[in-house]
Every structure is written in C-alpha cells, then in structure tokens.
N, C-alpha and C. Protein backbone atom coordinates (compact mmCIF):
# COMPACT_ATOMS: atom_id res chain seq x y z
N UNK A 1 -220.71 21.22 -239.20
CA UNK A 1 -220.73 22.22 -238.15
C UNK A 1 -221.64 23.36 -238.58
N UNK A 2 -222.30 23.59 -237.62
CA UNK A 2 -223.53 25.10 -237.98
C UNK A 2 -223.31 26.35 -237.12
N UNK A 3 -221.47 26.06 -237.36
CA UNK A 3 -221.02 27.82 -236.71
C UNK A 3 -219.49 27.91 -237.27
N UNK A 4 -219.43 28.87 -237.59
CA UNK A 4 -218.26 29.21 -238.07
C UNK A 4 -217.40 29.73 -237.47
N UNK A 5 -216.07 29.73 -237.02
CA UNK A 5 -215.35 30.54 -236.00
C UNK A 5 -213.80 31.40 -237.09
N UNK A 6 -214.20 32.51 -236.70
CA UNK A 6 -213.18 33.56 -236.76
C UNK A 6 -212.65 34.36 -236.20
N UNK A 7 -211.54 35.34 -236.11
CA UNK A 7 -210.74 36.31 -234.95
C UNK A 7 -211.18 37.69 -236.00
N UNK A 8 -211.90 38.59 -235.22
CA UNK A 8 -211.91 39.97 -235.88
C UNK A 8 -211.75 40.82 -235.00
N UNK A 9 -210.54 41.33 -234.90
CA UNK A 9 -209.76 42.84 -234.40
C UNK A 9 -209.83 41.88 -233.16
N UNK A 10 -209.32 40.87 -233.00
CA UNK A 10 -209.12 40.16 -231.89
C UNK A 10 -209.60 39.78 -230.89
N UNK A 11 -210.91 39.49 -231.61
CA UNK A 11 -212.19 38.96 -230.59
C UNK A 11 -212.48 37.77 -231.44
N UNK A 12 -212.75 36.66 -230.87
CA UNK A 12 -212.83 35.49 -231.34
C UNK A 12 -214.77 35.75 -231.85
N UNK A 13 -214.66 35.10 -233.08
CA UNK A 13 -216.25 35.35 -233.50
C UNK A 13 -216.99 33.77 -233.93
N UNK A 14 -218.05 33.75 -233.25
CA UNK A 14 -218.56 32.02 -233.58
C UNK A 14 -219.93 32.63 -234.07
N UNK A 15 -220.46 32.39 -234.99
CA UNK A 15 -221.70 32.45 -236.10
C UNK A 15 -222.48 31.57 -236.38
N UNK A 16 -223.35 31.17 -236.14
CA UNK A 16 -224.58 30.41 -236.17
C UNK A 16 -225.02 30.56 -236.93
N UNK A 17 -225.95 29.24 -237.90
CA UNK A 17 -226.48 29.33 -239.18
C UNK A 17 -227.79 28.49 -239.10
N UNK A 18 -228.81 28.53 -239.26
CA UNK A 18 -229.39 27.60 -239.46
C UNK A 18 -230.14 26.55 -237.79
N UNK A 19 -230.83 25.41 -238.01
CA UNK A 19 -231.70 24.90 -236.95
C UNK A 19 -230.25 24.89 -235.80
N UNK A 20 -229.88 25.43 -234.38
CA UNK A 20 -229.02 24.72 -233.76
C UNK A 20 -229.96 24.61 -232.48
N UNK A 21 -229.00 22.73 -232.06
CA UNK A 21 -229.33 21.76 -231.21
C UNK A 21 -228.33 22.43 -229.63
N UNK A 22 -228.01 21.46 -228.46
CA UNK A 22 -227.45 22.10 -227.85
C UNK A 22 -226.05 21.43 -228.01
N UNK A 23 -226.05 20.20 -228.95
CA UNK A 23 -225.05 19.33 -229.14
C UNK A 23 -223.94 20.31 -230.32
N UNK A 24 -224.78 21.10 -230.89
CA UNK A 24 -224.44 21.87 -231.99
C UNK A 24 -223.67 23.11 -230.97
N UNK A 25 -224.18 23.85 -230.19
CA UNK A 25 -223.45 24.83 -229.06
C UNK A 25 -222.08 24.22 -228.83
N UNK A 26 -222.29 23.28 -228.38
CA UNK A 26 -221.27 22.14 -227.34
C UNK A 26 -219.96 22.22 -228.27
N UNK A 27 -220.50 21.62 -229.65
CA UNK A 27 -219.30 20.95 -230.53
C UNK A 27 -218.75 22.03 -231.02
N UNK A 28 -219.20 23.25 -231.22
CA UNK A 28 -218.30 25.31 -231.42
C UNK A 28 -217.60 25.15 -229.96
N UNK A 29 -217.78 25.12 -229.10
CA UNK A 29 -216.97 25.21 -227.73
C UNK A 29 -215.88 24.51 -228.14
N UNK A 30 -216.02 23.26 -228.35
CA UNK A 30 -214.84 21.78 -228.45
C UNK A 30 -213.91 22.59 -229.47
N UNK A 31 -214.90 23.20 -230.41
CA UNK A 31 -213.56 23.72 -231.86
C UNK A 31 -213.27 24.49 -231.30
N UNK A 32 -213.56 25.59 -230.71
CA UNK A 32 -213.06 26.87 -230.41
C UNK A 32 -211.86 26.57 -229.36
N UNK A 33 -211.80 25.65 -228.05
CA UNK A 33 -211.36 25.29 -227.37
C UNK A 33 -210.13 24.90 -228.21
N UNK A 34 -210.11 23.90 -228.89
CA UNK A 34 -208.69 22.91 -229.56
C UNK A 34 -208.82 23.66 -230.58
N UNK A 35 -209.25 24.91 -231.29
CA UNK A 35 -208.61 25.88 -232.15
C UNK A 35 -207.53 27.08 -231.77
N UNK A 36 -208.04 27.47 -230.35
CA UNK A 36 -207.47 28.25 -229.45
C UNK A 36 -206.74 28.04 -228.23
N UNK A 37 -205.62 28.10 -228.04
CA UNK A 37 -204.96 27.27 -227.18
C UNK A 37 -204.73 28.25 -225.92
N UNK A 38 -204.82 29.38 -226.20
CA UNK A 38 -205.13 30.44 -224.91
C UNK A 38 -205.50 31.44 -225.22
N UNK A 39 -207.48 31.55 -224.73
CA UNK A 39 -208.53 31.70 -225.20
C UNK A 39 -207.79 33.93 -224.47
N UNK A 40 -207.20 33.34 -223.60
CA UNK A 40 -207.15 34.86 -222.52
C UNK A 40 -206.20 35.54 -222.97
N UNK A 41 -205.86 35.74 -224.32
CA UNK A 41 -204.91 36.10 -225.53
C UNK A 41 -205.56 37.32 -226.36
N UNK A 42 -207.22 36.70 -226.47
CA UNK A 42 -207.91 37.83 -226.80
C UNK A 42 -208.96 38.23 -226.16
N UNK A 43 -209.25 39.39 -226.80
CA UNK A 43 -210.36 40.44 -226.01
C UNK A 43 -211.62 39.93 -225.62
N UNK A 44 -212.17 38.91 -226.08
CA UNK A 44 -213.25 38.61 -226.04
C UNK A 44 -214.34 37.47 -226.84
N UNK A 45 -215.06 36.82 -226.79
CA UNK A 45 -215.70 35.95 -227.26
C UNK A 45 -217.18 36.27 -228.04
N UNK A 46 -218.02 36.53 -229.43
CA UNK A 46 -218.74 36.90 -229.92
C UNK A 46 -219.65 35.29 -230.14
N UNK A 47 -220.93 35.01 -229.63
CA UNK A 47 -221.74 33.96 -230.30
C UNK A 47 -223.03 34.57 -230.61
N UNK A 48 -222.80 34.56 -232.18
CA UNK A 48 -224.13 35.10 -233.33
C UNK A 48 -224.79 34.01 -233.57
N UNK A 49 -226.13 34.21 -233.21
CA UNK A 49 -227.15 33.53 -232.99
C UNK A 49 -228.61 34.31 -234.25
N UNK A 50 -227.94 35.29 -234.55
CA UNK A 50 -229.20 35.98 -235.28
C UNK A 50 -229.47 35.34 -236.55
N UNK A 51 -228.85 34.30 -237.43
CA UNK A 51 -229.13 33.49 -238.60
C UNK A 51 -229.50 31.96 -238.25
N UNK A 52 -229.90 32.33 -236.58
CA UNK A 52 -229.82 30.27 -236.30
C UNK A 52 -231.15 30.45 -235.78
N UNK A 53 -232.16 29.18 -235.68
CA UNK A 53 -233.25 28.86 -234.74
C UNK A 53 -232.71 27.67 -233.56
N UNK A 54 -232.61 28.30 -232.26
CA UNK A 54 -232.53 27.85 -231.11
C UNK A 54 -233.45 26.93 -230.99
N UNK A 55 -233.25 25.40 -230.81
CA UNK A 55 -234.15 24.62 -230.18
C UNK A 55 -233.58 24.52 -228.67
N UNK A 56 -234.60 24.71 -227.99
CA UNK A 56 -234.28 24.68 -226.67
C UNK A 56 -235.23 23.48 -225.85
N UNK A 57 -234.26 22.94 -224.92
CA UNK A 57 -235.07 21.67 -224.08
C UNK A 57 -234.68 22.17 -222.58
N UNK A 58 -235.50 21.49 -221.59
CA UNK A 58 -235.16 22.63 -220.26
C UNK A 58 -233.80 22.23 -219.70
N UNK A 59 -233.62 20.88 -220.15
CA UNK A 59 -232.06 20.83 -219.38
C UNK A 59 -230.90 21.21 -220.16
N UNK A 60 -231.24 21.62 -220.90
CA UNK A 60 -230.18 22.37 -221.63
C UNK A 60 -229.31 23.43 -221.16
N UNK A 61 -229.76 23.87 -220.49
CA UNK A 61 -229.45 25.51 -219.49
C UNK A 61 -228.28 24.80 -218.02
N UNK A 62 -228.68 23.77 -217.74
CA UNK A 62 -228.04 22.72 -216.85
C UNK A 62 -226.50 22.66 -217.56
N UNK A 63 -227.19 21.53 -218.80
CA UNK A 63 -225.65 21.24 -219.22
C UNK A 63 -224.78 21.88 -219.64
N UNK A 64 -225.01 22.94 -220.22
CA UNK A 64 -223.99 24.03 -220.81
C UNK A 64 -223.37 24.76 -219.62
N UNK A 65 -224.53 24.80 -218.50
CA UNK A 65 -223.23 25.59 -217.59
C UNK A 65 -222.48 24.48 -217.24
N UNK A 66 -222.67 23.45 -216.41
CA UNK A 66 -221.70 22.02 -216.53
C UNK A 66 -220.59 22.34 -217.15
N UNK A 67 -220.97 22.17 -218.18
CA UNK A 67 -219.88 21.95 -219.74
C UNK A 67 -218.78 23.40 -218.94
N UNK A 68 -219.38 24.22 -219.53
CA UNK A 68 -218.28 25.63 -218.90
C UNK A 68 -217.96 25.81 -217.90
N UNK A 69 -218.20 25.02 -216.78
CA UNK A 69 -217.68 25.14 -215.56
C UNK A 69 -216.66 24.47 -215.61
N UNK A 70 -216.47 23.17 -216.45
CA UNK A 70 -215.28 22.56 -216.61
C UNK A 70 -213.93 22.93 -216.93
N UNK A 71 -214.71 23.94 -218.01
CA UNK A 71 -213.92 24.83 -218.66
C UNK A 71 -213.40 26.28 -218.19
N UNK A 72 -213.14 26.56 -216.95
CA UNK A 72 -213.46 27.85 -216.47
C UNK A 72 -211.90 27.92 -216.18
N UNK A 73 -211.10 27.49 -216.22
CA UNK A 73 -209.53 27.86 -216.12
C UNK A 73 -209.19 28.38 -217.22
N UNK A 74 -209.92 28.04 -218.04
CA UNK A 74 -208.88 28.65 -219.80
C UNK A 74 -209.97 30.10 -220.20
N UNK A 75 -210.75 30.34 -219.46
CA UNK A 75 -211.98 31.06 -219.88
C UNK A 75 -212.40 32.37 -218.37
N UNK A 76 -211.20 31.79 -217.79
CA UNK A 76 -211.38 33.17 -216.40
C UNK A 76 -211.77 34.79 -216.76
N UNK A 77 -212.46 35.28 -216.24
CA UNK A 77 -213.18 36.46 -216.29
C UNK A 77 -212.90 37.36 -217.84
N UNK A 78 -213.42 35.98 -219.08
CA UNK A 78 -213.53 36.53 -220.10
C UNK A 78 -214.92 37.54 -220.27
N UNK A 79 -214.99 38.39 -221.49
CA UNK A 79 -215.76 38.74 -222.30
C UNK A 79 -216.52 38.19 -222.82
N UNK A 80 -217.49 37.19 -222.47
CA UNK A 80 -218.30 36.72 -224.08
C UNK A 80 -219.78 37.49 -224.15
N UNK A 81 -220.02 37.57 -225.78
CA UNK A 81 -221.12 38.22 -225.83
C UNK A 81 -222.11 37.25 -226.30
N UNK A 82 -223.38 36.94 -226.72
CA UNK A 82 -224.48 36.38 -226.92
C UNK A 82 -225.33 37.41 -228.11
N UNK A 83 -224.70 37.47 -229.06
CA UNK A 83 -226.06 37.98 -229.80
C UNK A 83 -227.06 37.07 -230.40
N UNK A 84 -227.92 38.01 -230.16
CA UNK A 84 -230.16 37.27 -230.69
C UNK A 84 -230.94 37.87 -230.33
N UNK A 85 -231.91 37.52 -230.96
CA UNK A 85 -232.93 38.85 -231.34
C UNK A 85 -234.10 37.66 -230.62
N UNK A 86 -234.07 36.46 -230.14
CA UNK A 86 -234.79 35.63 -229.63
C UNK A 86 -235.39 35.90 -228.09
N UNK A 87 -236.21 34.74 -228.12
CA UNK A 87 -236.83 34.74 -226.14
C UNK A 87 -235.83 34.09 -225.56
N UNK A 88 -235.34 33.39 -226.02
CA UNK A 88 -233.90 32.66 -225.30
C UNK A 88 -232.48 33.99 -224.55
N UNK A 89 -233.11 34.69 -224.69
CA UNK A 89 -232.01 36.69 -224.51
C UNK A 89 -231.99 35.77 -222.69
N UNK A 90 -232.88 35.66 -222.32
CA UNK A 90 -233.29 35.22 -220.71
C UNK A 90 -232.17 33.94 -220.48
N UNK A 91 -232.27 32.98 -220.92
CA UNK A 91 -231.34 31.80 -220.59
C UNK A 91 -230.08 32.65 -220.60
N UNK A 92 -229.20 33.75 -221.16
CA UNK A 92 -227.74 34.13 -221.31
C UNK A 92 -227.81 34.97 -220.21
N UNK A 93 -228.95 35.47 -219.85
CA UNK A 93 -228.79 36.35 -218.49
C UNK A 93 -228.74 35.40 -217.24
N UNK A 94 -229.70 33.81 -217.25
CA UNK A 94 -229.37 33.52 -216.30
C UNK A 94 -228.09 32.82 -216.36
N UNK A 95 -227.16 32.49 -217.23
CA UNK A 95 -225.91 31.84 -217.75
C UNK A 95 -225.05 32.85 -217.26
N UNK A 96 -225.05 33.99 -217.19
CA UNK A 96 -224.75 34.99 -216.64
C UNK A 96 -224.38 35.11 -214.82
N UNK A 97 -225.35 35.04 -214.88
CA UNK A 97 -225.77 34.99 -213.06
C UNK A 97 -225.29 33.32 -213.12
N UNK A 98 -224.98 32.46 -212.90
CA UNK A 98 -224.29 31.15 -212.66
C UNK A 98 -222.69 30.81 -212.55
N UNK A 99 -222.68 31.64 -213.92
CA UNK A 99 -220.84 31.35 -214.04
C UNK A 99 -220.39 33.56 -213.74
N UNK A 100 -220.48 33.11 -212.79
CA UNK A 100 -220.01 34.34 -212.05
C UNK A 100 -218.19 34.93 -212.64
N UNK A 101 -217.30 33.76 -212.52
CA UNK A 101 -216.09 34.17 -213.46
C UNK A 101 -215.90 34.63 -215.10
N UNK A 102 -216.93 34.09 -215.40
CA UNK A 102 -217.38 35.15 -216.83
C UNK A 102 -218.25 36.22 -217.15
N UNK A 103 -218.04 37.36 -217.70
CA UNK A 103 -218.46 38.25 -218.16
C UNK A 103 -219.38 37.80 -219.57
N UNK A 104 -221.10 37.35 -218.98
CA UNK A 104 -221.23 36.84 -220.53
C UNK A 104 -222.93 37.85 -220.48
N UNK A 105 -222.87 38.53 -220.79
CA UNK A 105 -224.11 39.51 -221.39
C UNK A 105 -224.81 39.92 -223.00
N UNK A 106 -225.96 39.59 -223.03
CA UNK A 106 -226.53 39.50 -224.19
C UNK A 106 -227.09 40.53 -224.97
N UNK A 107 -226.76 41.06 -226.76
CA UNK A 107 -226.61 41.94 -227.53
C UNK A 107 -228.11 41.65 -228.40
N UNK A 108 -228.44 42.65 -229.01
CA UNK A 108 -229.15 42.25 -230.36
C UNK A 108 -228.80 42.78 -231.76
N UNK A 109 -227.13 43.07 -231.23
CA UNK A 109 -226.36 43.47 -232.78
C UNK A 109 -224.73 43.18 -232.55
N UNK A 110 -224.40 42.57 -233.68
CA UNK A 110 -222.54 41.86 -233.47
C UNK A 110 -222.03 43.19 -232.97
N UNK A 111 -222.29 44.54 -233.59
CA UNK A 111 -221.61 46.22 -233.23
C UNK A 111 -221.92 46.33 -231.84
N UNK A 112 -222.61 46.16 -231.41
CA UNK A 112 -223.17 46.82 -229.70
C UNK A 112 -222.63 45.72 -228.92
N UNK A 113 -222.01 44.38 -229.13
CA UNK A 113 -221.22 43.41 -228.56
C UNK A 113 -219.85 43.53 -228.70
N UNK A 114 -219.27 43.97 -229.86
CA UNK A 114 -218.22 43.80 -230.04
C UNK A 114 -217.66 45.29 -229.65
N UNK A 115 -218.62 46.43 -229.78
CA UNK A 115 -218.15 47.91 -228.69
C UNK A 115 -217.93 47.81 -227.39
N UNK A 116 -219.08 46.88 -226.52
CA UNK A 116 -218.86 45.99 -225.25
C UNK A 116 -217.25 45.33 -224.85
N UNK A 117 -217.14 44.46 -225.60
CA UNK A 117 -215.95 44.24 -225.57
C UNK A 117 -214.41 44.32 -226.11
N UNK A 118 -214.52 45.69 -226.65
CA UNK A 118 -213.56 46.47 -226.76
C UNK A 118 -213.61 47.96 -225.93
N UNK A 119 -214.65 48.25 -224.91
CA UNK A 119 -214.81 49.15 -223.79
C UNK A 119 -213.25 49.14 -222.87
C-alpha cells in the first residue's frame, strides 16, 4: 500500500508516498472504508498527495467518481480535503462539482486543510 491511514484530532488522515496509480487511490478508499465503520463519526477526511507522483489517465476522473458515488451513504456531506502542490489541484475541483453531497476542496498544506475542517 502507498498510503498510510491515521486519525489526528479526529480527522481521518490518508498519506501518499511515492509513484500513485488510480488502483492505488481506490485500494486507500477500500482500507479506509473496512477500517472505519462510520466514516460520519469524524470531522473530516485529509488525502496527502504532496510526497506522491500522480499518474493520471483521462478516465480516471470517471471512475473515481463512480467508485464514490457508490459510496455516498457512509460518506454524506463529509469534509474531505485533497492536499498537492500538483496540476491535478483541477481534477479535485471538478470531483468537487460532481459529487455535490461531499464537501471535497483542495489545499497546498495538511494545516490550511485540516483548519478547513475543523472551521
């Protein structure tokens, strides 16, 4: 796995390391999902992206909302943040604008995300 998941001050935190795929995104969801059994327990969702290189393919942007739309009962008008310092900042805004029941807006520091969602 090339993300690590932890709870800090009760925001769930997923950390990225290294080349990630979108299969690599997917399979942090699956853990985070069957690590967390009710995600709407805490404040908010953190994905650090600033130690990873994003490979991106165009349908990628497709399947992940897919994927979370499936998922949108356990994940109702959460918090998640997106930090990266990348050109990919654009795909989380339009991920944004799609899944309308989540609050998911993009940082270029874990502090200015995690102030976000403790506002």
């Amino acid at each position: 796995m090339k993300a690590s998941i932890e709870v800090i001050d009760n925001v769930i935190l997923r950390c990225f390391k290294g080349d990630v795929y979108l299969q690599d995104i997917i399979d942090s969801w699956d853990e985070t999902l069957a690590q967390f059994d009710n995600l709407m327990d805490y404040k908010g969702i953190i994905t650090d992206f600033l130690g990873a290189k994003l490979h991106h393919e165009d349908n990628n942007m497709n399947i992940l909302i897919d994927y979370l739309k499936r998922q949108i009962g356990r994940m109702n008008d959460m918090k998640i943040a997106v930090v990266m310092d990348s050109p990919h900042v654009t795909n989380t805004i339009m991920l944004g604008q799609e899944m309308k029941h989540l609050q998911i807006r993009p940082f270029t520091t874990r502090k200015a995300a995690l102030d976000w969602i403790n506002a």
